[in-house]
N, C-alpha and C. Protein backbone atom coordinates (compact mmCIF):
# COMPACT_ATOMS: atom_id res chain seq x y z
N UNK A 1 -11.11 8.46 4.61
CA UNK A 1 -9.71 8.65 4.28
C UNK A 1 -9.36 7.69 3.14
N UNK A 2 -8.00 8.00 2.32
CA UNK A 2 -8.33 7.24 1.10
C UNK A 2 -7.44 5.99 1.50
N UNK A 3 -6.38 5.60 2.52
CA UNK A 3 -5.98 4.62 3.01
C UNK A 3 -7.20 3.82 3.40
N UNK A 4 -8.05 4.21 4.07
CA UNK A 4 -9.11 2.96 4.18
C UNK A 4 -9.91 2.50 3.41
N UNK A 5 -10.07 3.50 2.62
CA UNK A 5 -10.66 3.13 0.81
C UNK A 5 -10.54 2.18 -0.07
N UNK A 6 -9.22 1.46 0.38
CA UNK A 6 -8.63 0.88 -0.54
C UNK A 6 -8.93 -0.32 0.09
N UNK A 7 -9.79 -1.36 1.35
CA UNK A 7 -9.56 -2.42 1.52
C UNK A 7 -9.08 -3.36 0.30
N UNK A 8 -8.35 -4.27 1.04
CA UNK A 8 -8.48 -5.64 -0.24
C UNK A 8 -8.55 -6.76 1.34
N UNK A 9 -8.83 -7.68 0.41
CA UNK A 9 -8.74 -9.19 1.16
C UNK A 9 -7.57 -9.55 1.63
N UNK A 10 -7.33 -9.59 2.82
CA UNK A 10 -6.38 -9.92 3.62
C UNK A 10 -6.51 -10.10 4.60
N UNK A 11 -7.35 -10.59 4.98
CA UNK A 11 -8.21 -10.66 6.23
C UNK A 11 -7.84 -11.54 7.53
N UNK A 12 -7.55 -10.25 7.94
CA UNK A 12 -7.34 -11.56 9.65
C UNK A 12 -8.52 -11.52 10.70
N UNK A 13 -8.81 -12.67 11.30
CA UNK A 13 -10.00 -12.46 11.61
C UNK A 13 -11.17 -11.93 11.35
N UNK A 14 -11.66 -10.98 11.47
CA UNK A 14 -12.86 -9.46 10.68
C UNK A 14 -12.01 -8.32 10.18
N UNK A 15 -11.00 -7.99 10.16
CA UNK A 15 -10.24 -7.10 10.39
C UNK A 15 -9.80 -7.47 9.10
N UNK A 16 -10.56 -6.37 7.80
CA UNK A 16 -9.73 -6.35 6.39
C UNK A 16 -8.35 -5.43 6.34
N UNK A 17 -7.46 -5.73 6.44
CA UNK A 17 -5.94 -4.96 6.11
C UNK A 17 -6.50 -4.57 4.40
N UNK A 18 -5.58 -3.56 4.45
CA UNK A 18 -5.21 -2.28 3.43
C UNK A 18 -3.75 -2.97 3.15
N UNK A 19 -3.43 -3.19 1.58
CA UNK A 19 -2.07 -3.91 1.47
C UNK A 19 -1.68 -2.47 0.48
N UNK A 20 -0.27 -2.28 0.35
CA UNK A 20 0.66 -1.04 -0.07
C UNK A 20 1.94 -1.58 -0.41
N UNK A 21 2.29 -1.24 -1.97
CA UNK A 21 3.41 -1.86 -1.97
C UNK A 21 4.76 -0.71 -0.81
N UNK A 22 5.99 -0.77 -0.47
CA UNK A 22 6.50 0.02 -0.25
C UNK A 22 7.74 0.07 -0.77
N UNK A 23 8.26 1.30 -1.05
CA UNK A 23 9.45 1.45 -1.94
C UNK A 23 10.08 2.95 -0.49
N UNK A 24 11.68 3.25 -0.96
CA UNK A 24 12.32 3.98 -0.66
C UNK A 24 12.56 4.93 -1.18
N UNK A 25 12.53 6.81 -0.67
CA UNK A 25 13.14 7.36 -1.45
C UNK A 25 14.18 8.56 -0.53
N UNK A 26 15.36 7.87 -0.88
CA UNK A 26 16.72 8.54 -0.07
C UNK A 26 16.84 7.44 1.40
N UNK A 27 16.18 8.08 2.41
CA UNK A 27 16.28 7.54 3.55
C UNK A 27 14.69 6.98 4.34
N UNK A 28 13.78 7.26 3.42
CA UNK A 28 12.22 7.38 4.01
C UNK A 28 11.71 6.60 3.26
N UNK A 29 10.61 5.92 4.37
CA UNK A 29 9.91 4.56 3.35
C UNK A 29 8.56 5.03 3.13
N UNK A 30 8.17 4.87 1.77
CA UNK A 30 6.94 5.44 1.67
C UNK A 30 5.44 4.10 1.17
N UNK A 31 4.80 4.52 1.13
CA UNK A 31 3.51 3.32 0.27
C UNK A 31 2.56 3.81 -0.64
N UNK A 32 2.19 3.01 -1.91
CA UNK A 32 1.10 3.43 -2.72
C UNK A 32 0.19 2.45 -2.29
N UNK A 33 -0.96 2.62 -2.43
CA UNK A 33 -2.07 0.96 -2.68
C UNK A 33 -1.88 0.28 -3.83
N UNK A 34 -1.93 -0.83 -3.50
CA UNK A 34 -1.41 -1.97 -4.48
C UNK A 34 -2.48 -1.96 -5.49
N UNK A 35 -3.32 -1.83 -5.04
CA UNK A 35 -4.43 -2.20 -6.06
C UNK A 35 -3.94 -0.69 -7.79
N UNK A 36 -3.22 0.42 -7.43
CA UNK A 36 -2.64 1.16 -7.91
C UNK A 36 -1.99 0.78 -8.96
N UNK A 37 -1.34 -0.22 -8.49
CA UNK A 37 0.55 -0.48 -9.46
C UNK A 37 -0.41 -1.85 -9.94
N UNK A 38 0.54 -1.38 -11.30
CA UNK A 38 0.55 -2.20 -12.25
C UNK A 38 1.54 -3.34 -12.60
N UNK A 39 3.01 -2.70 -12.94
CA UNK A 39 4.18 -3.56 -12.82
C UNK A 39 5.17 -2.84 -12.06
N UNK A 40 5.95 -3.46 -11.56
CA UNK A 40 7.38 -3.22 -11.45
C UNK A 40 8.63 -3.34 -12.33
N UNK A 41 9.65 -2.58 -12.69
CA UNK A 41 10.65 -3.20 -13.88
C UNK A 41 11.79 -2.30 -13.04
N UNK A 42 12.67 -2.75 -13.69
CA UNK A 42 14.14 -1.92 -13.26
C UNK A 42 13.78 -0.68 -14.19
N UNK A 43 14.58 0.00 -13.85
CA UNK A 43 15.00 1.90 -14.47
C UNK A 43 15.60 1.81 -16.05
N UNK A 44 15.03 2.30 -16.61
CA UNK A 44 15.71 1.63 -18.18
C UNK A 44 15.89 3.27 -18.75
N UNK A 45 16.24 3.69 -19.95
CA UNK A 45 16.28 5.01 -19.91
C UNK A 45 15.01 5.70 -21.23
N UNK A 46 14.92 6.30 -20.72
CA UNK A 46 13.85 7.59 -20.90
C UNK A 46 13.95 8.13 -21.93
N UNK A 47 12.36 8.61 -22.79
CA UNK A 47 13.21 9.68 -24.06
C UNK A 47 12.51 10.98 -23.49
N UNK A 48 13.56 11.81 -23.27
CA UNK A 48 13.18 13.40 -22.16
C UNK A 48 12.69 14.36 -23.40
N UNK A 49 11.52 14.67 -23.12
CA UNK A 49 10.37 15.57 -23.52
C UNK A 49 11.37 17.31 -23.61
N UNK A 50 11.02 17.65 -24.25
CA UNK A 50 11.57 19.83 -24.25
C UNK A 50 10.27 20.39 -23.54
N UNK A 51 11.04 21.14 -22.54
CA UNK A 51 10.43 21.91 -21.99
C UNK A 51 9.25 20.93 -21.42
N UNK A 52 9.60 20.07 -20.46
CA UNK A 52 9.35 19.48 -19.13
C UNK A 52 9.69 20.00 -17.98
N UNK A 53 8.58 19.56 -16.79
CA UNK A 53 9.31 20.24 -15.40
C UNK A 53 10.46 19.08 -14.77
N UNK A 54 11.22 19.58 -14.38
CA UNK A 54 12.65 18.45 -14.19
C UNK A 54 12.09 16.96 -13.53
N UNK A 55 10.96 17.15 -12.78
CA UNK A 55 10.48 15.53 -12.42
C UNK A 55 9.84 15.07 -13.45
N UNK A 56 9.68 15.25 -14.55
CA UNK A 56 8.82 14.40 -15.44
C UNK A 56 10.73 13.90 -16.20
N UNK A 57 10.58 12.66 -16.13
CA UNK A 57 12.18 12.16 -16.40
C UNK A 57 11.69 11.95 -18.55
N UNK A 58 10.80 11.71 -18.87
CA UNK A 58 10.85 11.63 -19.90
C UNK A 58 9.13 10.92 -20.47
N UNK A 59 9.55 9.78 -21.47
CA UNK A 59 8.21 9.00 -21.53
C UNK A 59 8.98 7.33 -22.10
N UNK A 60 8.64 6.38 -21.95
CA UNK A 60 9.04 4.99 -22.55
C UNK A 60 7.58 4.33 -23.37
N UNK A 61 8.01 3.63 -23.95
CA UNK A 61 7.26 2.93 -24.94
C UNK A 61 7.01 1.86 -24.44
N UNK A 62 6.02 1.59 -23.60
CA UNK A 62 5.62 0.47 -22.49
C UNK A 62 4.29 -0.31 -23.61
N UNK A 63 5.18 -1.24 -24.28
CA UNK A 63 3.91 -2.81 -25.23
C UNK A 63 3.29 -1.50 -26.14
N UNK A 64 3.56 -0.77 -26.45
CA UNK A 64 2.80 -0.08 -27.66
C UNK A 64 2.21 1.34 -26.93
N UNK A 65 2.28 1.50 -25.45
CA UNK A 65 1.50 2.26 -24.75
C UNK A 65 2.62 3.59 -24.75
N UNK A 66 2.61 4.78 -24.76
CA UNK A 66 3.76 6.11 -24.66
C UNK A 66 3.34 6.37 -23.15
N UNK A 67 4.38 6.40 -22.22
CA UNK A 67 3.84 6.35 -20.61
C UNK A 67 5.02 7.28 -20.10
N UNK A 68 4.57 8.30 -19.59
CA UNK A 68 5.19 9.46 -18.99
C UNK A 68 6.00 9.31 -17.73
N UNK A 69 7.48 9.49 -17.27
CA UNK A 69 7.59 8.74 -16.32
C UNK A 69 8.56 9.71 -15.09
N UNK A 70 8.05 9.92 -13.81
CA UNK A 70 8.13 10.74 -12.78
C UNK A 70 9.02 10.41 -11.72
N UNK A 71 10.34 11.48 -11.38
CA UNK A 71 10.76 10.76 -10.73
C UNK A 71 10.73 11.66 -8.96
N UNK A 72 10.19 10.74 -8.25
CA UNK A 72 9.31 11.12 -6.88
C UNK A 72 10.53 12.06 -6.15
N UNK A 73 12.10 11.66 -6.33
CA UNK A 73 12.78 12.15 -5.41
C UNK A 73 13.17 13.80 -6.08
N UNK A 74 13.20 13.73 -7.67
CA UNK A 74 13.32 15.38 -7.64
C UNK A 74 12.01 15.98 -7.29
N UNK A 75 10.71 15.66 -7.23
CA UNK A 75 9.68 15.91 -7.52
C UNK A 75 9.37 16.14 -5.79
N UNK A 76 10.00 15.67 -4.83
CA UNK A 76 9.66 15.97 -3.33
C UNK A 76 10.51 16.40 -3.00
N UNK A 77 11.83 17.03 -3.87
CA UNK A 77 12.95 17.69 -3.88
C UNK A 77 14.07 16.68 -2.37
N UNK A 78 14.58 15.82 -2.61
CA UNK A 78 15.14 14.76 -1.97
C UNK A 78 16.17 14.94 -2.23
N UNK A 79 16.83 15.70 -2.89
CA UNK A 79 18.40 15.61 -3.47
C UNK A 79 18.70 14.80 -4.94
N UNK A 80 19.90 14.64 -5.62
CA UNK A 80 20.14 14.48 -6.53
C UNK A 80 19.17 13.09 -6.77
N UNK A 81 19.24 12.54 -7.66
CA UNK A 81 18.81 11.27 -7.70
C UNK A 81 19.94 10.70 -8.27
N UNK A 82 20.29 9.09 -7.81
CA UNK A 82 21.13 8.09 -8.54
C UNK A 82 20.54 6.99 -9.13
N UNK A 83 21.10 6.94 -9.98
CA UNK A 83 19.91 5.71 -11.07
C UNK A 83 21.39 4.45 -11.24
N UNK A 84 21.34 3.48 -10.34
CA UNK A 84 22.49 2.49 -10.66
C UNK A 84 20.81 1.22 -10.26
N UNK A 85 21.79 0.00 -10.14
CA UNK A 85 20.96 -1.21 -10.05
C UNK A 85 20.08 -1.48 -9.25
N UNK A 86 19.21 -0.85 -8.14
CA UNK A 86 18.83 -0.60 -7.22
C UNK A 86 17.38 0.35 -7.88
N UNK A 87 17.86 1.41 -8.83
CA UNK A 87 16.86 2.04 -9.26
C UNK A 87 15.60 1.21 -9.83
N UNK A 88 14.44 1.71 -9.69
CA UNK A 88 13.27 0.69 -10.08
C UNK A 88 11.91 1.89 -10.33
N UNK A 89 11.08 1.54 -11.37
CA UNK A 89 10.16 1.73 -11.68
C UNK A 89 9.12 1.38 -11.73
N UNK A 90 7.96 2.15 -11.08
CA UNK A 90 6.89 0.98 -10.61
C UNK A 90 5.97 1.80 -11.79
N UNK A 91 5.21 0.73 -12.54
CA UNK A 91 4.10 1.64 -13.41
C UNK A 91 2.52 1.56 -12.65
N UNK A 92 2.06 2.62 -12.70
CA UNK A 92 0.71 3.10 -11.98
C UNK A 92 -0.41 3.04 -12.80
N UNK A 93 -1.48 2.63 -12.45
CA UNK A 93 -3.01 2.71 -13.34
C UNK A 93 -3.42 4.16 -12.28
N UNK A 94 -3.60 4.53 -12.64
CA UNK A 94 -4.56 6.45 -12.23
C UNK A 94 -4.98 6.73 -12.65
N UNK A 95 -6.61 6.63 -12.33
CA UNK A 95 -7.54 7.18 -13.37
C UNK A 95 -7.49 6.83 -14.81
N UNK A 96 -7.51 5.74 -14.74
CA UNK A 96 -7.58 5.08 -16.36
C UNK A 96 -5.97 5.68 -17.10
N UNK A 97 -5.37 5.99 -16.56
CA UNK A 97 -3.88 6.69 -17.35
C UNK A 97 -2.48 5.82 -16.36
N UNK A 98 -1.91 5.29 -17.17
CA UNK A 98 -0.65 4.85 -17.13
C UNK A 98 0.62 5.54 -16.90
N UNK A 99 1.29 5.54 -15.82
CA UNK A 99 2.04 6.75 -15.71
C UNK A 99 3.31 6.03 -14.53
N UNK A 100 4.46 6.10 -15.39
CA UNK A 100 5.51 5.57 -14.41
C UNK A 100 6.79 6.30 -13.28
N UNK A 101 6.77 5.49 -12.33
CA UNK A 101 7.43 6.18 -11.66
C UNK A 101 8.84 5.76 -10.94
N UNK A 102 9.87 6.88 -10.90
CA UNK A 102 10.87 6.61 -10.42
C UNK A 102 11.15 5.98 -8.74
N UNK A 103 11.62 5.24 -8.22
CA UNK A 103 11.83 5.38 -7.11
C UNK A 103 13.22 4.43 -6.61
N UNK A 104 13.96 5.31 -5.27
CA UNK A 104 15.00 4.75 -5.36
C UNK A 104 15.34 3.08 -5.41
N UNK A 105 14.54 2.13 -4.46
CA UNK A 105 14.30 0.81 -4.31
C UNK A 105 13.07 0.71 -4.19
N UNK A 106 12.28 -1.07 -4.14
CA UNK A 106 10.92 -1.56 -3.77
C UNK A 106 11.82 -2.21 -2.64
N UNK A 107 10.85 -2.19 -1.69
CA UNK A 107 10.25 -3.04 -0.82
C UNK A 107 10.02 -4.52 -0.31
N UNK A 108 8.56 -3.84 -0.44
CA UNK A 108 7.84 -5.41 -0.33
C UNK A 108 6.66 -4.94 -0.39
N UNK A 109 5.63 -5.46 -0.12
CA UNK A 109 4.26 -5.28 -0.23
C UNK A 109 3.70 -5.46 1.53
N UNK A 110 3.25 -4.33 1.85
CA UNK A 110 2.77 -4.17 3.39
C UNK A 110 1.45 -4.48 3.77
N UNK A 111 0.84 -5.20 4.71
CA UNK A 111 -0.53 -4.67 5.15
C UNK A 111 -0.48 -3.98 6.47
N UNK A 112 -1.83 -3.17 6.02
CA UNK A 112 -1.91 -2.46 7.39
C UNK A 112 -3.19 -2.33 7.76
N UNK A 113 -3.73 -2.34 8.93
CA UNK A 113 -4.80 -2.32 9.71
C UNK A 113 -5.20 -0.77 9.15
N UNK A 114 -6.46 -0.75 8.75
CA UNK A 114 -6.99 1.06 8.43
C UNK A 114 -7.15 1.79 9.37
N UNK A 115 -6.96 0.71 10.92
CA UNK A 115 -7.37 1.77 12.05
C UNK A 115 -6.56 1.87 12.76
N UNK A 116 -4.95 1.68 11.91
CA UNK A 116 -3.60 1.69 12.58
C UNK A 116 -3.44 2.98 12.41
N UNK A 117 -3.83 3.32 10.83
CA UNK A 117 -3.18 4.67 9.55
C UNK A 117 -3.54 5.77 10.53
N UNK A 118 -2.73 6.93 10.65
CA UNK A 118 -2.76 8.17 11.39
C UNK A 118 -2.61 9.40 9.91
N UNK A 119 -3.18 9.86 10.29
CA UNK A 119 -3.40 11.40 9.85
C UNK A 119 -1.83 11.92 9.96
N UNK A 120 -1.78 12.39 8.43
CA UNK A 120 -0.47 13.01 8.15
C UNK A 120 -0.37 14.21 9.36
N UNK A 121 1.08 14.68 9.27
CA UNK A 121 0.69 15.96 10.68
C UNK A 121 0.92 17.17 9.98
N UNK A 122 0.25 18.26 10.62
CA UNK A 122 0.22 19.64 9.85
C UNK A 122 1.26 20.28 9.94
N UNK A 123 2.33 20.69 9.59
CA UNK A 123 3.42 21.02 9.82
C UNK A 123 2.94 22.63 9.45
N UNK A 124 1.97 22.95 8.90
CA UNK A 124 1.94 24.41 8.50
C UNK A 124 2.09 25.04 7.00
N UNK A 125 2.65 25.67 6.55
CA UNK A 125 2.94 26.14 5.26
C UNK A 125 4.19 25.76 4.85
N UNK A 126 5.12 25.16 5.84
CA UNK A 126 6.63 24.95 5.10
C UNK A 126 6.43 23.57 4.57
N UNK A 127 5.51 22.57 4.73
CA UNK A 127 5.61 21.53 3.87
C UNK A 127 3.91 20.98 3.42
N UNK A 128 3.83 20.57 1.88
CA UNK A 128 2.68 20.70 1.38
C UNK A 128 2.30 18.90 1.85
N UNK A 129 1.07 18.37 2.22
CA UNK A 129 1.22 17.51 2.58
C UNK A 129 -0.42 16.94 2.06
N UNK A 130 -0.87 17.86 0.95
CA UNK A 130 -1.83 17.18 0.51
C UNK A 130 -1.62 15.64 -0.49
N UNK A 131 -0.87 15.55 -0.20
CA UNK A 131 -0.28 13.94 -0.75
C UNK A 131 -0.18 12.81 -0.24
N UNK A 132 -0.20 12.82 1.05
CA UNK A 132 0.00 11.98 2.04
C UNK A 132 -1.03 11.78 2.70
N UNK A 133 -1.73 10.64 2.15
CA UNK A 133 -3.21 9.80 2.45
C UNK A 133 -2.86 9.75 4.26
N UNK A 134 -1.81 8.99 4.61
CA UNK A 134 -1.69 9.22 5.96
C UNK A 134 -0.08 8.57 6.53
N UNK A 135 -0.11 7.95 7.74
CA UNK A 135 0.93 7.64 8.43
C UNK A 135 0.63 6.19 9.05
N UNK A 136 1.67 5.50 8.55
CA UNK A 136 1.62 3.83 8.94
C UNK A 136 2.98 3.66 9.48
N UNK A 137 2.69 2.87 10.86
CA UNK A 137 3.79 1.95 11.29
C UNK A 137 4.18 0.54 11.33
N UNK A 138 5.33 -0.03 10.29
CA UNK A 138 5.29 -1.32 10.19
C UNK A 138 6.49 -1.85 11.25
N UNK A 139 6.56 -2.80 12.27
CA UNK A 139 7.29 -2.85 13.23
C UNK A 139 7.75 -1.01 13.56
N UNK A 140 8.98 -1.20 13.73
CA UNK A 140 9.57 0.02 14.24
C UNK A 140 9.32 1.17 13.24
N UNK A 141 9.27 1.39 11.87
CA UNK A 141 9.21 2.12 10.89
C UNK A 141 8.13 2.89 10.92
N UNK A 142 8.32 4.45 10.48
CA UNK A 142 7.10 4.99 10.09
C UNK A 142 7.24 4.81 8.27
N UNK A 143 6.16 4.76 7.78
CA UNK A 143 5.85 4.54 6.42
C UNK A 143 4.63 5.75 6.06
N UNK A 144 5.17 6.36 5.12
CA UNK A 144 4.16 7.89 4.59
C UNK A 144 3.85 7.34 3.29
N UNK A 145 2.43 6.99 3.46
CA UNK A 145 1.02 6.53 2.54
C UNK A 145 0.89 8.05 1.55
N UNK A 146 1.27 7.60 0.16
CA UNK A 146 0.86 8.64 -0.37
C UNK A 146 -0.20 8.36 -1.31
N UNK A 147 -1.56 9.56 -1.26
CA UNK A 147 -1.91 9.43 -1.84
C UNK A 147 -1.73 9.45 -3.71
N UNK A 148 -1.67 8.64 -4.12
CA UNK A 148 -1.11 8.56 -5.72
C UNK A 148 -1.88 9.43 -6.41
N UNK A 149 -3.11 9.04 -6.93
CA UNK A 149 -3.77 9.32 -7.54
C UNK A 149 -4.01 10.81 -7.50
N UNK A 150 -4.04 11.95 -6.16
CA UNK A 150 -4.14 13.10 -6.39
C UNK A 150 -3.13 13.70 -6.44
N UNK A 151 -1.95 13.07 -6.54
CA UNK A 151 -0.25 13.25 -6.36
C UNK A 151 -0.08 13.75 -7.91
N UNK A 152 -0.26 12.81 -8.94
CA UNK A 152 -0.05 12.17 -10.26
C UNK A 152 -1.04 12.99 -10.91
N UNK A 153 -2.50 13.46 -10.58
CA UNK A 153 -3.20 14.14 -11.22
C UNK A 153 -3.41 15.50 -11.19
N UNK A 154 -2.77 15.83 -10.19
CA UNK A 154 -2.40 17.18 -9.45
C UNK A 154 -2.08 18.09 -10.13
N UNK A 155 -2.66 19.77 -10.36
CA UNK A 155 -1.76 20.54 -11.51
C UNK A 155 -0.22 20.50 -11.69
N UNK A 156 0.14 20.66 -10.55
CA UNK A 156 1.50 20.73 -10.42
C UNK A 156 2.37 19.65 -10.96
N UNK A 157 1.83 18.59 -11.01
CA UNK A 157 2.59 17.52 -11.96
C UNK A 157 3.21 17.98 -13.44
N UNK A 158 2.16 18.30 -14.22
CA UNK A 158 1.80 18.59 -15.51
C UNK A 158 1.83 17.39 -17.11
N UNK A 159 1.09 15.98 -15.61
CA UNK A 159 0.54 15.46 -16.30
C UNK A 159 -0.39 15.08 -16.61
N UNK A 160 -1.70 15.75 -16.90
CA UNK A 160 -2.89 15.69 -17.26
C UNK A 160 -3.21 17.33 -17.48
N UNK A 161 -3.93 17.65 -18.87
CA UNK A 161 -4.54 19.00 -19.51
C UNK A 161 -5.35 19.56 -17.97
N UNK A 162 -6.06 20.42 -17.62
CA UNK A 162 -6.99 20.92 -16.79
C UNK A 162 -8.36 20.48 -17.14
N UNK A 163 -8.38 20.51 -18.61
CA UNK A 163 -9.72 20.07 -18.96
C UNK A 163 -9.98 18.62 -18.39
N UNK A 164 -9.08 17.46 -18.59
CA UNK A 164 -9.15 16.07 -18.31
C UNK A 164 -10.32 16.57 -17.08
């Protein structure tokens, strides 16, 4: 599973934890692997591409780099999005490609035991859930591990050619 993929050093006792930053989007807390994210910055504004799909918010000029930037809550269809002081952008390394993303707040940075993480649940055809590496509980919270990398590279994004 790709949650356990990701050990890093954090080690309690023998027991390597999986660390994830976690951010919010609407009412649900979600996680990438840290080893993923690159920076964090506040929400700054976008120059919006013609004829984009409505989650690609635009692209910014990140140190010389042109970085395409996604925002998770139209993109998992969450309702409107609000972009006030709270809004934050985490930038992602994926597959050698730089690619930023919207999300309503950060977090903090989580660990979790790999043999805590549960298997996303099949809900069937009404919700697509090949995104969701799995299911973590931090105290009382459930937290939905997404997988990034096949999220972000995914046709349906339409950010990366087919050929890539």
């Amino acid at each position: 599973m790709a949650a356990a993929a990701a050990s890093l050093a954090g080690e309690t006792g023998n027991v390597i934890l999986d660390e994830y930053l976690t951010f919010t989007l609407g009412d649900e807390e979600y996680g990438v692997d840290i080893l993923k994210v690159q920076e964090i910055r506040g929400y700054d504004s976008v120059t919006r591409l013609p004829d984009s799909p409505p989650w690609i918010k635009g692209v910014i000029n990140l140190r010389g780099t042109i970085v395409p930037v996604v925002d998770l809550r139209i993109r998992f269809r969450l309702g409107q999005p609000v972009y006030d002081a709270f809004t934050v952008m985490i930038i992602l390394n994926v597959s050698s490609r730089v690619i930023g993303m919207v999300v309503d707040a950060v977090s903090d940075v989580t660990q979790l035991d790999p043999a805590t993480v549960r298997p996303s649940p099949d809900l069937g055809a009404g919700m697509d859930s090949r995104f969701i590496a799995g299911m973590g509980t931090v105290e009382e919270r459930m937290l939905i591990l997404l997988d990034i990398e096949r999220l972000m590279l995914s046709p349906e994004m339409a950010l990366v050619d087919q050929d890539d």
